[in-house]
N, C-alpha and C. Protein backbone atom coordinates (compact mmCIF):
# COMPACT_ATOMS: atom_id res chain seq x y z
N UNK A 1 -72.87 4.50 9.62
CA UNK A 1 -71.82 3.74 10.23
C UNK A 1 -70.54 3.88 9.40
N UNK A 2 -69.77 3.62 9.89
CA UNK A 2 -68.11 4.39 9.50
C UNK A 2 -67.72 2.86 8.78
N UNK A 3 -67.13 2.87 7.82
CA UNK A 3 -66.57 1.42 6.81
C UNK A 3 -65.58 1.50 7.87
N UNK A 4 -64.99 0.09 7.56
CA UNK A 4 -64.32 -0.41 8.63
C UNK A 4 -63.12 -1.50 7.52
N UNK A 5 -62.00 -2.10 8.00
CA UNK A 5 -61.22 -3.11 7.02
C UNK A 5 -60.91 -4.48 7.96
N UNK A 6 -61.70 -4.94 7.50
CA UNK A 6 -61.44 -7.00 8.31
C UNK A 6 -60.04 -7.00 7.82
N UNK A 7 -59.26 -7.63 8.95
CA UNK A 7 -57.98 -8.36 8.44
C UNK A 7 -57.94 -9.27 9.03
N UNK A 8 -57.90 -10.96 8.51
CA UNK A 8 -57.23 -12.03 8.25
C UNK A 8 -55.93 -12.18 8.16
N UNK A 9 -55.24 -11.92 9.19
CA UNK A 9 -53.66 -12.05 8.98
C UNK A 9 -53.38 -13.80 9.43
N UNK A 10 -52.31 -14.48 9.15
CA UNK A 10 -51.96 -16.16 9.32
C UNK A 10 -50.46 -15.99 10.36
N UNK A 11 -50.13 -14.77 10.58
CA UNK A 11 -49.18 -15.10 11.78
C UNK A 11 -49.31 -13.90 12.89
N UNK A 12 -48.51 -13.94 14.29
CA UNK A 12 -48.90 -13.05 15.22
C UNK A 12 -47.97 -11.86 14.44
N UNK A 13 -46.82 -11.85 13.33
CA UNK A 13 -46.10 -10.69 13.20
C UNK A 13 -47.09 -9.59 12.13
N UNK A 14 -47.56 -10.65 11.24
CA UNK A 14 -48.77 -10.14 10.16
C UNK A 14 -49.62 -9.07 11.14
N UNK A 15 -50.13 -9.91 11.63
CA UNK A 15 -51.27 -9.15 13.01
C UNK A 15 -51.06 -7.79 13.75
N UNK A 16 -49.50 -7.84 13.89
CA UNK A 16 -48.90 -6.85 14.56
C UNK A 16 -48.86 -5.72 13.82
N UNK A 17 -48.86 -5.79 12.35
CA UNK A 17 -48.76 -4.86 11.04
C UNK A 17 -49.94 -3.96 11.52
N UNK A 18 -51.24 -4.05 10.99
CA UNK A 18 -52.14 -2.94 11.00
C UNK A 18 -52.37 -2.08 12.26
N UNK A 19 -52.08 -3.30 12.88
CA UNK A 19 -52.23 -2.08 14.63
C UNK A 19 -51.49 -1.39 14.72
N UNK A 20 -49.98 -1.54 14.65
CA UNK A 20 -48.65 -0.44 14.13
C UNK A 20 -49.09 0.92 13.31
N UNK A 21 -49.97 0.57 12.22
CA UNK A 21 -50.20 1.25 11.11
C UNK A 21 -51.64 2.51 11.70
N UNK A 22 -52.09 1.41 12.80
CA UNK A 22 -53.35 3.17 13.13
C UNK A 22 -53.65 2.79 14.73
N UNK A 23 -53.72 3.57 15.48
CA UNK A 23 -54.23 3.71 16.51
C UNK A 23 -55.49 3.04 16.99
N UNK A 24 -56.51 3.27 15.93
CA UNK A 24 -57.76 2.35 16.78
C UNK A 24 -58.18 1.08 16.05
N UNK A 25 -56.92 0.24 15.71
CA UNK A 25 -57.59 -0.93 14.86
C UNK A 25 -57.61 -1.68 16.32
N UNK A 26 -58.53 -2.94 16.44
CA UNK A 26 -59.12 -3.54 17.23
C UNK A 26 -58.47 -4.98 16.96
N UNK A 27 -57.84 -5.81 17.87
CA UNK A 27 -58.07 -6.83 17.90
C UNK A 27 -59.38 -7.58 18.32
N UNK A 28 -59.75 -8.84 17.20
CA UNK A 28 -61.26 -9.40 17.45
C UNK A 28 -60.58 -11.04 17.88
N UNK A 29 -61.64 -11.94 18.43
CA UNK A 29 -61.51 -13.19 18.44
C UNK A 29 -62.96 -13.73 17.47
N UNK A 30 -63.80 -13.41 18.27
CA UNK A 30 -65.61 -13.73 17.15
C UNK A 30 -65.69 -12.85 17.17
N UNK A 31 -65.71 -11.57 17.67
CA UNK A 31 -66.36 -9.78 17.29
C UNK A 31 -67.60 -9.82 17.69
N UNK A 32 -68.51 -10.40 18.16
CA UNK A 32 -69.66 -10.29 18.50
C UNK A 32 -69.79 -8.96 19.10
N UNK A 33 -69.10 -8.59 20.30
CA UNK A 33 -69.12 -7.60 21.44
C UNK A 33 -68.72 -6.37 20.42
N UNK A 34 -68.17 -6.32 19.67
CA UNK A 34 -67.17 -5.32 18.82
C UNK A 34 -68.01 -4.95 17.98
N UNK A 35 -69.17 -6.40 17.42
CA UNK A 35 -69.99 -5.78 16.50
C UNK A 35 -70.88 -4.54 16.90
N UNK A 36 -71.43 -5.34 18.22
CA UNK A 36 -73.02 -4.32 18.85
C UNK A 36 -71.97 -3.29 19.20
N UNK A 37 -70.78 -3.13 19.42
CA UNK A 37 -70.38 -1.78 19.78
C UNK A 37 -70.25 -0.86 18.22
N UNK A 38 -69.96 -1.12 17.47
CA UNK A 38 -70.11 -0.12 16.14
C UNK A 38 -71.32 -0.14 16.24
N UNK A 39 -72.34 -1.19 15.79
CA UNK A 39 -73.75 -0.79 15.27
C UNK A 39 -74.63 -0.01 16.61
N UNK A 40 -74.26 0.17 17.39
CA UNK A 40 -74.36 1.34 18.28
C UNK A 40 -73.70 2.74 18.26
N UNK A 41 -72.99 2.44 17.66
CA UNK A 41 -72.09 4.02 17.24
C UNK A 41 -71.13 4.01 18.63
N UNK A 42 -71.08 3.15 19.60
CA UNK A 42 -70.07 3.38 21.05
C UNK A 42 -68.97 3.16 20.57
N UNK A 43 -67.73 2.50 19.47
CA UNK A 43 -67.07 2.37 18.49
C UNK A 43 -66.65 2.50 17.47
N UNK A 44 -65.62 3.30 16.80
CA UNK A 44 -65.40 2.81 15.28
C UNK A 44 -63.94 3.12 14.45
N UNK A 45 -63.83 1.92 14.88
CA UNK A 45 -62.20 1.48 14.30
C UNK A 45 -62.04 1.55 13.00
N UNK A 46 -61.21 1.50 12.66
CA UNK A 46 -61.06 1.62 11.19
C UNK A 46 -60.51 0.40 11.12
N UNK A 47 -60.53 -0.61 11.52
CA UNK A 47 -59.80 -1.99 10.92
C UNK A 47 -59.67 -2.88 12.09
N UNK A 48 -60.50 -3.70 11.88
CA UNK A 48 -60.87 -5.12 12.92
C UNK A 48 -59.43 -5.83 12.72
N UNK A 49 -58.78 -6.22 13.66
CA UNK A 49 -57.96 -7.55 13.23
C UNK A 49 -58.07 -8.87 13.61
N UNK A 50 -58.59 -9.94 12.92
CA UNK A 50 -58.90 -11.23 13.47
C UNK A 50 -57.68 -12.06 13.65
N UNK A 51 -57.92 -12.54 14.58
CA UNK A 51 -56.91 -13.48 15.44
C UNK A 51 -57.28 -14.94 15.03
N UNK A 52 -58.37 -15.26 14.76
CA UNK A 52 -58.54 -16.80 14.37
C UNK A 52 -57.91 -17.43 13.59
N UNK A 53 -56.96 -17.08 12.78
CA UNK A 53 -56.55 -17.66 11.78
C UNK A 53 -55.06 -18.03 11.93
N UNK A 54 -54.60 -17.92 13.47
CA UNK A 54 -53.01 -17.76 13.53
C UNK A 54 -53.24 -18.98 14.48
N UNK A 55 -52.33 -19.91 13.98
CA UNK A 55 -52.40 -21.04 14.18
C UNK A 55 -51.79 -21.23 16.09
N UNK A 56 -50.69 -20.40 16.02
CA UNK A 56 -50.18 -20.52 17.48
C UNK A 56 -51.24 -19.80 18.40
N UNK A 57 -52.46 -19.75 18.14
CA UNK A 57 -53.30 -18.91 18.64
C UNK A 57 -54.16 -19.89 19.46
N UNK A 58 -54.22 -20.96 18.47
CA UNK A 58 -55.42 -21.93 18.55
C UNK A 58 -54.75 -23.35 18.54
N UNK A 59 -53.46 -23.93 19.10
CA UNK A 59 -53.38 -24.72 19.26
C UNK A 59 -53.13 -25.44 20.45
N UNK A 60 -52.67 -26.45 20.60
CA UNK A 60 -53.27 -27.46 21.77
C UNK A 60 -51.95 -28.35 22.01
N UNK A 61 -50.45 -28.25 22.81
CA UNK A 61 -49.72 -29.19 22.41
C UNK A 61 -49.55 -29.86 23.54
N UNK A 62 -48.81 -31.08 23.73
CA UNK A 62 -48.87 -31.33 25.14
C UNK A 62 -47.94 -32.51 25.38
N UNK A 63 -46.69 -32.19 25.80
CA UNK A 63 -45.39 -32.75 25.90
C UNK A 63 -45.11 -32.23 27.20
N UNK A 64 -45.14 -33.50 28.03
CA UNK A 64 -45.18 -33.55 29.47
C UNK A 64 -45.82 -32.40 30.56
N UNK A 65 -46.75 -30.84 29.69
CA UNK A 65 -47.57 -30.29 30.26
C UNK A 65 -47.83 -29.59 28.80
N UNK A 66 -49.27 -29.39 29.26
CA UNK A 66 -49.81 -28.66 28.41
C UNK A 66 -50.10 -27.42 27.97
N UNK A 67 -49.10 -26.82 26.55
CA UNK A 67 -49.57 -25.54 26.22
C UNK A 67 -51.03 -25.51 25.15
N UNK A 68 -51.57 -24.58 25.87
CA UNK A 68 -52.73 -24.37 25.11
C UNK A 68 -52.90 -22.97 24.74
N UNK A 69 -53.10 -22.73 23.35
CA UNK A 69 -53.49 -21.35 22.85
C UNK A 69 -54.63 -20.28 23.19
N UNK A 70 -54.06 -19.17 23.24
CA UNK A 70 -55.31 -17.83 23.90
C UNK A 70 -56.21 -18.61 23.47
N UNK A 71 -56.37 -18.52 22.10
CA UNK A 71 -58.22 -19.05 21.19
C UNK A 71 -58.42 -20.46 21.54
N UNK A 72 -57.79 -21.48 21.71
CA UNK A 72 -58.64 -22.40 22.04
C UNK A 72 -59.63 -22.50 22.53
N UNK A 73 -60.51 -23.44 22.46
CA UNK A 73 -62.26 -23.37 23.15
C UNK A 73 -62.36 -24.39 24.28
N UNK A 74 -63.22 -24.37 24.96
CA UNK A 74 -63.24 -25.71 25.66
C UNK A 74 -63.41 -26.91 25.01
N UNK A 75 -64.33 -26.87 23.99
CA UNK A 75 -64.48 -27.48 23.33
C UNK A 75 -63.26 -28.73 22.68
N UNK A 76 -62.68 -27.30 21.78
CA UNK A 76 -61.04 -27.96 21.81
C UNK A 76 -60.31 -29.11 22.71
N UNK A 77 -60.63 -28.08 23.95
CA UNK A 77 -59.90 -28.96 25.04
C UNK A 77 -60.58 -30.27 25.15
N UNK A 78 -61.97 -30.21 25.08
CA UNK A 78 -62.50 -31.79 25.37
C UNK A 78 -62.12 -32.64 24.57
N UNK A 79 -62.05 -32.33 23.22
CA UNK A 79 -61.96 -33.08 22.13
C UNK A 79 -60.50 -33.67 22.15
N UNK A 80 -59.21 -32.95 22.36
CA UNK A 80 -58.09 -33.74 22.28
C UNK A 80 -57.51 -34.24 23.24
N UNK A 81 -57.40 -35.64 22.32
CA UNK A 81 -56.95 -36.87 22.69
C UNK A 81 -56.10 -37.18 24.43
N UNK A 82 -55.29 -36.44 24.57
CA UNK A 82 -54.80 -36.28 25.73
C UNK A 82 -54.70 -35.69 27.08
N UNK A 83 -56.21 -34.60 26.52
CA UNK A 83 -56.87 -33.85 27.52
C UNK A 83 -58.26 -34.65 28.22
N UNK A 84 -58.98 -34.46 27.10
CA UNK A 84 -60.56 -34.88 27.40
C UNK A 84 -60.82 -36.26 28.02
């Protein structure tokens, strides 16, 4: 299997960096699907980029309608206060 580079970037411009930098880096949310595709050999990026960690990704605001982030979960949604 081909090494690969996790990136943890904390904003969407960070994020935007490695994909700029190569052609087959991957945006992930959990990677599950991304995983079984390398450890199958149907894939292999040279650099995962995780999205979980960018806050405008995953948040929840809600001033007279509600924006909610790509990553939020349902979960999320049940849980705050002005949704659930």
């Amino acid at each position: 299997m081909r090494r690969f580079s996790y990136e943890k970037p904390q904003t969407r411009e960070d994020a935007l960096k490695p994909k700029n930098e190569t052609t087959d880096a991957l945006f992930i949310a959990g990677g599950t699907d991304v995983r079984v595709q390398i450890k199958h050999r149907e894939i292999q990026p040279s650099t995962l980029i995780s999205r979980r960690n960018i806050p405008d990704l995953v948040r929840i605001d809600v001033n007279g309608k509600a924006c909610i982030g790509a990553l939020a979960t349902i979960a999320d949604i049940i849980r705050h206060p002005k949704l659930g």
